[in-house]
PDB file of N, CA and C in Angstrom:
ATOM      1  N   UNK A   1     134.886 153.078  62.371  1.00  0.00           N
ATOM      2  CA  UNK A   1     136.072 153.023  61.560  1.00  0.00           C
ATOM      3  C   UNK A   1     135.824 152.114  60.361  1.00  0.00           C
ATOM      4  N   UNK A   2     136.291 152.504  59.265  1.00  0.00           N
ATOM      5  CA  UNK A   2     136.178 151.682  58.137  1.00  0.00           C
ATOM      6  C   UNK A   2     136.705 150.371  57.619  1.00  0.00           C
ATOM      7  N   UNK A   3     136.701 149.670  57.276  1.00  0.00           N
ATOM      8  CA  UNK A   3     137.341 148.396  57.001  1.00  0.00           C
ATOM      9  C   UNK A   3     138.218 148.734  55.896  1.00  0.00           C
ATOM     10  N   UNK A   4     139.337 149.470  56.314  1.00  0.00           N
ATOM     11  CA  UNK A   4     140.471 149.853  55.256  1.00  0.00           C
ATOM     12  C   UNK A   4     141.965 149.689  56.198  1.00  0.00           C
ATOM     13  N   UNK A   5     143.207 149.057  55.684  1.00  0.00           N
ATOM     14  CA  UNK A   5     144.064 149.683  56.324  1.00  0.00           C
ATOM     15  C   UNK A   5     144.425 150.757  56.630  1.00  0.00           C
ATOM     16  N   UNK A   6     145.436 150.693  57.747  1.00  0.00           N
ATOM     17  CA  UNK A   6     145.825 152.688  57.606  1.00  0.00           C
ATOM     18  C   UNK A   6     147.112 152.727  57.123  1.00  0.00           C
ATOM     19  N   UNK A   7     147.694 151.474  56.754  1.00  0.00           N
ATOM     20  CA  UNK A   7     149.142 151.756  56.173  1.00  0.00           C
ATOM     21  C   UNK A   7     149.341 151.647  54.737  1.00  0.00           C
ATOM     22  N   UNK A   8     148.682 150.260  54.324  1.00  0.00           N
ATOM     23  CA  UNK A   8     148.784 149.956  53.003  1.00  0.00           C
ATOM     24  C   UNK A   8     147.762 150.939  52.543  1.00  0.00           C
ATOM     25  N   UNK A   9     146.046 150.592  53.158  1.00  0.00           N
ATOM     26  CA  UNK A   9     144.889 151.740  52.462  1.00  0.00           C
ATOM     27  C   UNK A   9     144.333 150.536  51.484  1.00  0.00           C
ATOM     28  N   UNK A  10     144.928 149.294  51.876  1.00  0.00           N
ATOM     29  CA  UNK A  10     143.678 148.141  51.486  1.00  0.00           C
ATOM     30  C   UNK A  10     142.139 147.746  52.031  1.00  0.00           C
ATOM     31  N   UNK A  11     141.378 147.991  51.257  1.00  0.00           N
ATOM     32  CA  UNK A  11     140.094 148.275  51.549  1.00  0.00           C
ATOM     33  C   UNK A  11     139.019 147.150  50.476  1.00  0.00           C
ATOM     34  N   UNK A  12     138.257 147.254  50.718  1.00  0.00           N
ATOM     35  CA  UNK A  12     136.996 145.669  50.186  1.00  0.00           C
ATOM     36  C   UNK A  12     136.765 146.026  49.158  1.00  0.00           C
ATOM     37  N   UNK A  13     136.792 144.588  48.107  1.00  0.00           N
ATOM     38  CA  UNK A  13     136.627 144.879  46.679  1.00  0.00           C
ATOM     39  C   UNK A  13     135.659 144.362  46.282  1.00  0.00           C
ATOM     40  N   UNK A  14     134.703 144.340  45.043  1.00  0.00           N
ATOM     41  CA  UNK A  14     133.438 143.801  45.068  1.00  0.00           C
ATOM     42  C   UNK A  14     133.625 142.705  43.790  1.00  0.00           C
ATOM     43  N   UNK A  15     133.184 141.295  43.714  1.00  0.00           N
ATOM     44  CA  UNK A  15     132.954 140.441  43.013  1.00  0.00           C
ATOM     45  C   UNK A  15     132.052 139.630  42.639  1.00  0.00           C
ATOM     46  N   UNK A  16     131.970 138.159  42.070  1.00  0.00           N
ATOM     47  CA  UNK A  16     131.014 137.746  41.975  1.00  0.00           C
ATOM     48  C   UNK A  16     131.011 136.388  43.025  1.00  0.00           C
ATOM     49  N   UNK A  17     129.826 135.894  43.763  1.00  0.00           N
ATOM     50  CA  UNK A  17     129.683 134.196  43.757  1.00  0.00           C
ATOM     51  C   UNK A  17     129.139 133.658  42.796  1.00  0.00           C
ATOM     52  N   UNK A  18     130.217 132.484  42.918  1.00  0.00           N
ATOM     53  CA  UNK A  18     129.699 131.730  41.608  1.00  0.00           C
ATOM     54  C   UNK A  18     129.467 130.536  41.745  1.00  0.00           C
ATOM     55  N   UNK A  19     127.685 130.130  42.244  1.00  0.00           N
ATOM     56  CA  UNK A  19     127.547 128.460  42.275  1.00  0.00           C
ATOM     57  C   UNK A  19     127.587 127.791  41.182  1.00  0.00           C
ATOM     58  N   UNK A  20     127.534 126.355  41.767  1.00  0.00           N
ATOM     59  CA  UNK A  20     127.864 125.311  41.125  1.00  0.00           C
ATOM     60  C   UNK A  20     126.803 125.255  39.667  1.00  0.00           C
ATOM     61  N   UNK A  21     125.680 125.876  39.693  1.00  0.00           N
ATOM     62  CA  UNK A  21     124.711 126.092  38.523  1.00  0.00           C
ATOM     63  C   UNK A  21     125.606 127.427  37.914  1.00  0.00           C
ATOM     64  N   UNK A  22     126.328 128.021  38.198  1.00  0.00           N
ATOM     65  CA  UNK A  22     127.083 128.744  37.471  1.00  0.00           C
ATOM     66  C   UNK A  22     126.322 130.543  37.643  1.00  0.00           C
ATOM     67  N   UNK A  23     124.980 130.212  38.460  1.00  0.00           N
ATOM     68  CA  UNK A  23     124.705 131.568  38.684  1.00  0.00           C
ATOM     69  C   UNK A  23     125.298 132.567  39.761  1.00  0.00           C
ATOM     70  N   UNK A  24     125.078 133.824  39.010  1.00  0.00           N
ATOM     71  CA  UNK A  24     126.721 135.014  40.076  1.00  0.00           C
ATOM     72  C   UNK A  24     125.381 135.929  40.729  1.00  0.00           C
ATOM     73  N   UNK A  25     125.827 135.915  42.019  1.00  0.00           N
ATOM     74  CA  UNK A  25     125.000 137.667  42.105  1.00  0.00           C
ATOM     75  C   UNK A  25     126.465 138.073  43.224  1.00  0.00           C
ATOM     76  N   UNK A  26     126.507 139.186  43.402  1.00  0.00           N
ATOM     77  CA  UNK A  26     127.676 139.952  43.988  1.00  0.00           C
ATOM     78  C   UNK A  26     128.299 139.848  45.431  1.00  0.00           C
ATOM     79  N   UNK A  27     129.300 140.262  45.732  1.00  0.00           N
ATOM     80  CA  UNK A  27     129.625 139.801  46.811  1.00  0.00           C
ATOM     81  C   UNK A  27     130.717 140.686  47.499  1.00  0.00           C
ATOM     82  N   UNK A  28     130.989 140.774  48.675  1.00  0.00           N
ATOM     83  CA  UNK A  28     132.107 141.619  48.695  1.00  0.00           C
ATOM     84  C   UNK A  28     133.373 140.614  49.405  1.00  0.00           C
ATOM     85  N   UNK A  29     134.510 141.143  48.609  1.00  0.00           N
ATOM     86  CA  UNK A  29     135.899 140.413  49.392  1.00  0.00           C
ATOM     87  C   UNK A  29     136.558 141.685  50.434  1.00  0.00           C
ATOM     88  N   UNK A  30     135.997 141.391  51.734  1.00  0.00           N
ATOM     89  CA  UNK A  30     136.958 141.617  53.075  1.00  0.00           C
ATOM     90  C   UNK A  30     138.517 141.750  53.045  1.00  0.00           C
ATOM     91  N   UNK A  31     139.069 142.545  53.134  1.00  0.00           N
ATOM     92  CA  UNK A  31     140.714 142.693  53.873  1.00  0.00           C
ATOM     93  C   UNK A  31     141.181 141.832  54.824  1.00  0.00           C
ATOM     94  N   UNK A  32     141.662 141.415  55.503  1.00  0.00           N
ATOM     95  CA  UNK A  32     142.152 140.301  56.638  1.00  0.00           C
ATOM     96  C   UNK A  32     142.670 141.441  57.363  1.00  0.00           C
ATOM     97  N   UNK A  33     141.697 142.090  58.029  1.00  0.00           N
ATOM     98  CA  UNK A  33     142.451 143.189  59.192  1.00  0.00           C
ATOM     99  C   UNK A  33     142.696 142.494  60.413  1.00  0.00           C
ATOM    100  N   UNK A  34     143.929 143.126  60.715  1.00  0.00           N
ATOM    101  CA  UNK A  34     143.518 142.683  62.533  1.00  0.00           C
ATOM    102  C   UNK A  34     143.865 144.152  63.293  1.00  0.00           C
ATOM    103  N   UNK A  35     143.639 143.988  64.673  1.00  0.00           N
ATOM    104  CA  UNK A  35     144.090 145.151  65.408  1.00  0.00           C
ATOM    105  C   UNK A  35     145.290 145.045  65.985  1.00  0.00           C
ATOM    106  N   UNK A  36     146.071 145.717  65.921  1.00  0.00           N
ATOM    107  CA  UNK A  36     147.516 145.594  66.522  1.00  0.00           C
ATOM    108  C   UNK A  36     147.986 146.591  66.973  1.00  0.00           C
ATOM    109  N   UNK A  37     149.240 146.115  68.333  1.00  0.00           N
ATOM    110  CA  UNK A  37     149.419 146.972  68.853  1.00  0.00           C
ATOM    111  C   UNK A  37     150.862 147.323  68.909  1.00  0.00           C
ATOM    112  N   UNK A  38     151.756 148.223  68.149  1.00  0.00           N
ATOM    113  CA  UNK A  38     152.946 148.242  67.776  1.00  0.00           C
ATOM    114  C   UNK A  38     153.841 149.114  68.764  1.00  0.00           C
ATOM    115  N   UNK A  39     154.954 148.731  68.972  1.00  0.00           N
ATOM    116  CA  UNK A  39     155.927 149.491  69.798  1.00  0.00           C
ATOM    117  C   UNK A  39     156.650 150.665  68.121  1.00  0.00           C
ATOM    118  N   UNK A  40     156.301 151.357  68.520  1.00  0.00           N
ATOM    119  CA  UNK A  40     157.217 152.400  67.636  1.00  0.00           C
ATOM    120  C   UNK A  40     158.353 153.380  68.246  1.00  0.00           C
ATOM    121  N   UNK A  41     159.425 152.683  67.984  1.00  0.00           N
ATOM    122  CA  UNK A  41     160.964 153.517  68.821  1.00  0.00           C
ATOM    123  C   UNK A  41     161.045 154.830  68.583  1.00  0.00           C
ATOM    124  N   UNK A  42     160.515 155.297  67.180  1.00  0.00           N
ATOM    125  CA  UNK A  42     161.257 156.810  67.160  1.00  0.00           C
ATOM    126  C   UNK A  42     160.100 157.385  68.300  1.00  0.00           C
ATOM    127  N   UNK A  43     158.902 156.917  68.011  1.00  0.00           N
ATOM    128  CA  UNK A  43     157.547 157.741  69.373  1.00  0.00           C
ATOM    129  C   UNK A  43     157.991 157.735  70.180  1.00  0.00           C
ATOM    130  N   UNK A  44     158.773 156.185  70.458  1.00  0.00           N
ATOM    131  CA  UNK A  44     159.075 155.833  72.122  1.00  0.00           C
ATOM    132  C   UNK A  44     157.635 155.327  72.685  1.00  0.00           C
ATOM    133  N   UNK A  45     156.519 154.895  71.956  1.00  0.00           N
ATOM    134  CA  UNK A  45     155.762 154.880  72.529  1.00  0.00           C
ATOM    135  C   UNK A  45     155.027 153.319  71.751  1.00  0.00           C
ATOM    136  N   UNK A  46     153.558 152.836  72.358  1.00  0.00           N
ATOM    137  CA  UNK A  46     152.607 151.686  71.543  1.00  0.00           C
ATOM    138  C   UNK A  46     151.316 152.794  70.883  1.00  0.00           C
ATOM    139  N   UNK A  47     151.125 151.909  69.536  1.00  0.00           N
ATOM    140  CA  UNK A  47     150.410 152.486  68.935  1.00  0.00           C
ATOM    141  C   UNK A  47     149.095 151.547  68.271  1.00  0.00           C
ATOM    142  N   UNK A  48     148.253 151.583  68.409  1.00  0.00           N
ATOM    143  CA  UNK A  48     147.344 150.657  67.868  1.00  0.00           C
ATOM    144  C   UNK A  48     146.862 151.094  66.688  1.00  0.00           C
ATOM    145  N   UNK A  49     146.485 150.381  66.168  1.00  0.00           N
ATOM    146  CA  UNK A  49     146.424 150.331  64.298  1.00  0.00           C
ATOM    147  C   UNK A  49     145.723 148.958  63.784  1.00  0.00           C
ATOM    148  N   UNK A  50     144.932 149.289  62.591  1.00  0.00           N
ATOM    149  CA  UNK A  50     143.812 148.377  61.998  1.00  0.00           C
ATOM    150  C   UNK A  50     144.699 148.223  61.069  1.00  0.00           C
ATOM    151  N   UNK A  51     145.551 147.047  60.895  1.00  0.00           N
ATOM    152  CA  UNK A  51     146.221 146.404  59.663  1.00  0.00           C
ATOM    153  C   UNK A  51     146.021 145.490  58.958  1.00  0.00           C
ATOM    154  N   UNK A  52     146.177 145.299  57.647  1.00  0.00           N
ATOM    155  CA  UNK A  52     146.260 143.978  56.948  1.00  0.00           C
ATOM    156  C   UNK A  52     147.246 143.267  57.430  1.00  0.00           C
ATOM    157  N   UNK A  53     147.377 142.060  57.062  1.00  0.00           N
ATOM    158  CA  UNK A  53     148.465 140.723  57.182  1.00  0.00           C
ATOM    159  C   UNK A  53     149.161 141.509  56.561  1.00  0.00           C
ATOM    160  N   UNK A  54     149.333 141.875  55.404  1.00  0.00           N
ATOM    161  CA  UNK A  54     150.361 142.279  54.646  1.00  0.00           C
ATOM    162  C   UNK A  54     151.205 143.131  55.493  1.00  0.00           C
ATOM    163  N   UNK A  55     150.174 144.119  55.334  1.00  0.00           N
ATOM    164  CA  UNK A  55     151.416 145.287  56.514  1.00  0.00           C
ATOM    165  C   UNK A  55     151.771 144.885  57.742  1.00  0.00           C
ATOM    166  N   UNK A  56     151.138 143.791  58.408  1.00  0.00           N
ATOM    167  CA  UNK A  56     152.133 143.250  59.621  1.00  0.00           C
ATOM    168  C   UNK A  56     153.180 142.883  59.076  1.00  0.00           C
ATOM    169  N   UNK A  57     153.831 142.075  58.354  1.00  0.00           N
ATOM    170  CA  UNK A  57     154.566 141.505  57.891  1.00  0.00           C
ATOM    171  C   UNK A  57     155.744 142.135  57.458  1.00  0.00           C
ATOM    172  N   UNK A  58     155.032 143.402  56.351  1.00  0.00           N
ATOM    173  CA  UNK A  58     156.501 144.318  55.733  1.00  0.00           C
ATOM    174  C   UNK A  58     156.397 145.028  57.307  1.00  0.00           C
ATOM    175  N   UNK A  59     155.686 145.419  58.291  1.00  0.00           N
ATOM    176  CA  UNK A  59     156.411 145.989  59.666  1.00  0.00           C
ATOM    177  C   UNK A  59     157.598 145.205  60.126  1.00  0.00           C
ATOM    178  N   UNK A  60     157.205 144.119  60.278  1.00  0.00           N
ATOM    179  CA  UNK A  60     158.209 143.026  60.706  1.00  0.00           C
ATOM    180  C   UNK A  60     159.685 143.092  60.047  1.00  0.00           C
ATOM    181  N   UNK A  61     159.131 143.177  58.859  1.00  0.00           N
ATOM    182  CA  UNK A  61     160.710 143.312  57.604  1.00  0.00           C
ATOM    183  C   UNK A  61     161.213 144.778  57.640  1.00  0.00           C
ATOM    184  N   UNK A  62     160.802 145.726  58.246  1.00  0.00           N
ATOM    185  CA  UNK A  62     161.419 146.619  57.384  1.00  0.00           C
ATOM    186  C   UNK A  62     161.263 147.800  58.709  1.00  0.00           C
ATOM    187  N   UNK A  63     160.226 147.511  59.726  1.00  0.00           N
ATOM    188  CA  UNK A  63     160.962 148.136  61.043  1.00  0.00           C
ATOM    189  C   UNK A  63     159.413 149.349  61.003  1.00  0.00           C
ATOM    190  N   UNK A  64     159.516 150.184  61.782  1.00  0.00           N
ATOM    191  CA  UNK A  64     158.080 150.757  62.087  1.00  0.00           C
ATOM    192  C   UNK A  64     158.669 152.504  61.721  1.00  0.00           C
ATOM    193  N   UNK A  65     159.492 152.553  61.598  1.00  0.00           N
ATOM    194  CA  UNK A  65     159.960 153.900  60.706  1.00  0.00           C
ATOM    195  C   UNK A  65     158.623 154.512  59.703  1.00  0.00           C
ATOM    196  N   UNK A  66     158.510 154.031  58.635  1.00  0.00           N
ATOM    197  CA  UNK A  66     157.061 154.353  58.013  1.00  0.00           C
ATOM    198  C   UNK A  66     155.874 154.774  58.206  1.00  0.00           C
ATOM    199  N   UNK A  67     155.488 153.822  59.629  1.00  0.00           N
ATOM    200  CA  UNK A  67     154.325 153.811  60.750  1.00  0.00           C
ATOM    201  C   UNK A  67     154.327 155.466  61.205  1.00  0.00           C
ATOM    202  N   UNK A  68     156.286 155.700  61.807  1.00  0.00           N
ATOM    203  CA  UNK A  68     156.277 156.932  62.671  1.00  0.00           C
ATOM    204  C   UNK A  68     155.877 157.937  61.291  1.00  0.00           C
ATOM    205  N   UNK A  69     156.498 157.955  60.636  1.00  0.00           N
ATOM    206  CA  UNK A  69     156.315 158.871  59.414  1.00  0.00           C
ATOM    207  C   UNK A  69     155.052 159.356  59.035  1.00  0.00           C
ATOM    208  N   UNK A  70     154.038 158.476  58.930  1.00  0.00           N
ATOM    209  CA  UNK A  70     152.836 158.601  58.858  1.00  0.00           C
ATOM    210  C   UNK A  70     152.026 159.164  59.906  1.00  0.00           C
ATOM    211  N   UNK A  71     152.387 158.761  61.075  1.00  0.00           N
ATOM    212  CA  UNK A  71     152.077 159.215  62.416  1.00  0.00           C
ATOM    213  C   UNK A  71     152.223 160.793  62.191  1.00  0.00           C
ATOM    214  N   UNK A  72     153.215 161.041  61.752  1.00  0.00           N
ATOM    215  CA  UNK A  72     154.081 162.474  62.022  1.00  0.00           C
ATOM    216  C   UNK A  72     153.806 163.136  60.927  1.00  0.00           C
ATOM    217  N   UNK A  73     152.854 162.868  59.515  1.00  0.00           N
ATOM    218  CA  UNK A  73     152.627 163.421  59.025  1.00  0.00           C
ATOM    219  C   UNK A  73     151.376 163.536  58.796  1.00  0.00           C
ATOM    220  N   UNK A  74     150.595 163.191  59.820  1.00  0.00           N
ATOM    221  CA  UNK A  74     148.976 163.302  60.608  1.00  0.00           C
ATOM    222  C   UNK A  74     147.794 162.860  59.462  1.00  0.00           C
ATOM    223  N   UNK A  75     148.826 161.670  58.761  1.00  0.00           N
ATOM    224  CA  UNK A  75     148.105 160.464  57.656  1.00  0.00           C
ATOM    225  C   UNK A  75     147.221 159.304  58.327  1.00  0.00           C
ATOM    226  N   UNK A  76     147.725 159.184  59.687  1.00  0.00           N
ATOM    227  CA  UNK A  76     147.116 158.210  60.372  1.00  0.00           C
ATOM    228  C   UNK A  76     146.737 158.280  62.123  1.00  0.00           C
ATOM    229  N   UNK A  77     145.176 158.698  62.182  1.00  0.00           N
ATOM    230  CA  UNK A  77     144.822 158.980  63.479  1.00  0.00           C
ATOM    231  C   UNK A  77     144.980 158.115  64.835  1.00  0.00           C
ATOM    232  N   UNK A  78     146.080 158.635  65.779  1.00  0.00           N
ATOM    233  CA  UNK A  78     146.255 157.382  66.745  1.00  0.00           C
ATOM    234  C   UNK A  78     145.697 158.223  67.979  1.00  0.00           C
ATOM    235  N   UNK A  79     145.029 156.895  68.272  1.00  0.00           N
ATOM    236  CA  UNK A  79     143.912 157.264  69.860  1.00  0.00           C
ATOM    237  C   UNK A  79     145.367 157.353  71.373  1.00  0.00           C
TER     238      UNK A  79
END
């Protein structure tokens, strides 16, 4: 599985390091995924999912409606 969310679809961006001599060679910035395991009411069921912080958070705020939606519109593969 890829290091991307499946809700937001935040995925690794590429930059520079930059030491203290000021020389860059490239680098990649990571997502803050975690694995989680969500109760979703309209399923009636738990669903596990590779999320960012972010999207834990708006889940929290705004309820797992979206999650099912996605579920149900076979945007996001659940084992």
């Amino acid at each position: 599985m890829s290091r991307r969310c499946q809700i937001t679809g935040i995925g690794p961006v590429a930059g520079n390091s930059v030491s203290h001599a000021h020389n860059r060679s490239k680098r990649r910035f990571l997502p803050n995924l975690q694995k989680k395991r969500v109760w979703v009411q309209e399923l009636n069921r738990f669903v596990t999912l590779k999320l960012s912080a972010k999207a834990i958070k708006s889940i929290a705020k705004n309820g797992t409606a979206d999650v099912a939606k996605l579920i149900r519109d076979k945007k996001i593969k659940v084992h």
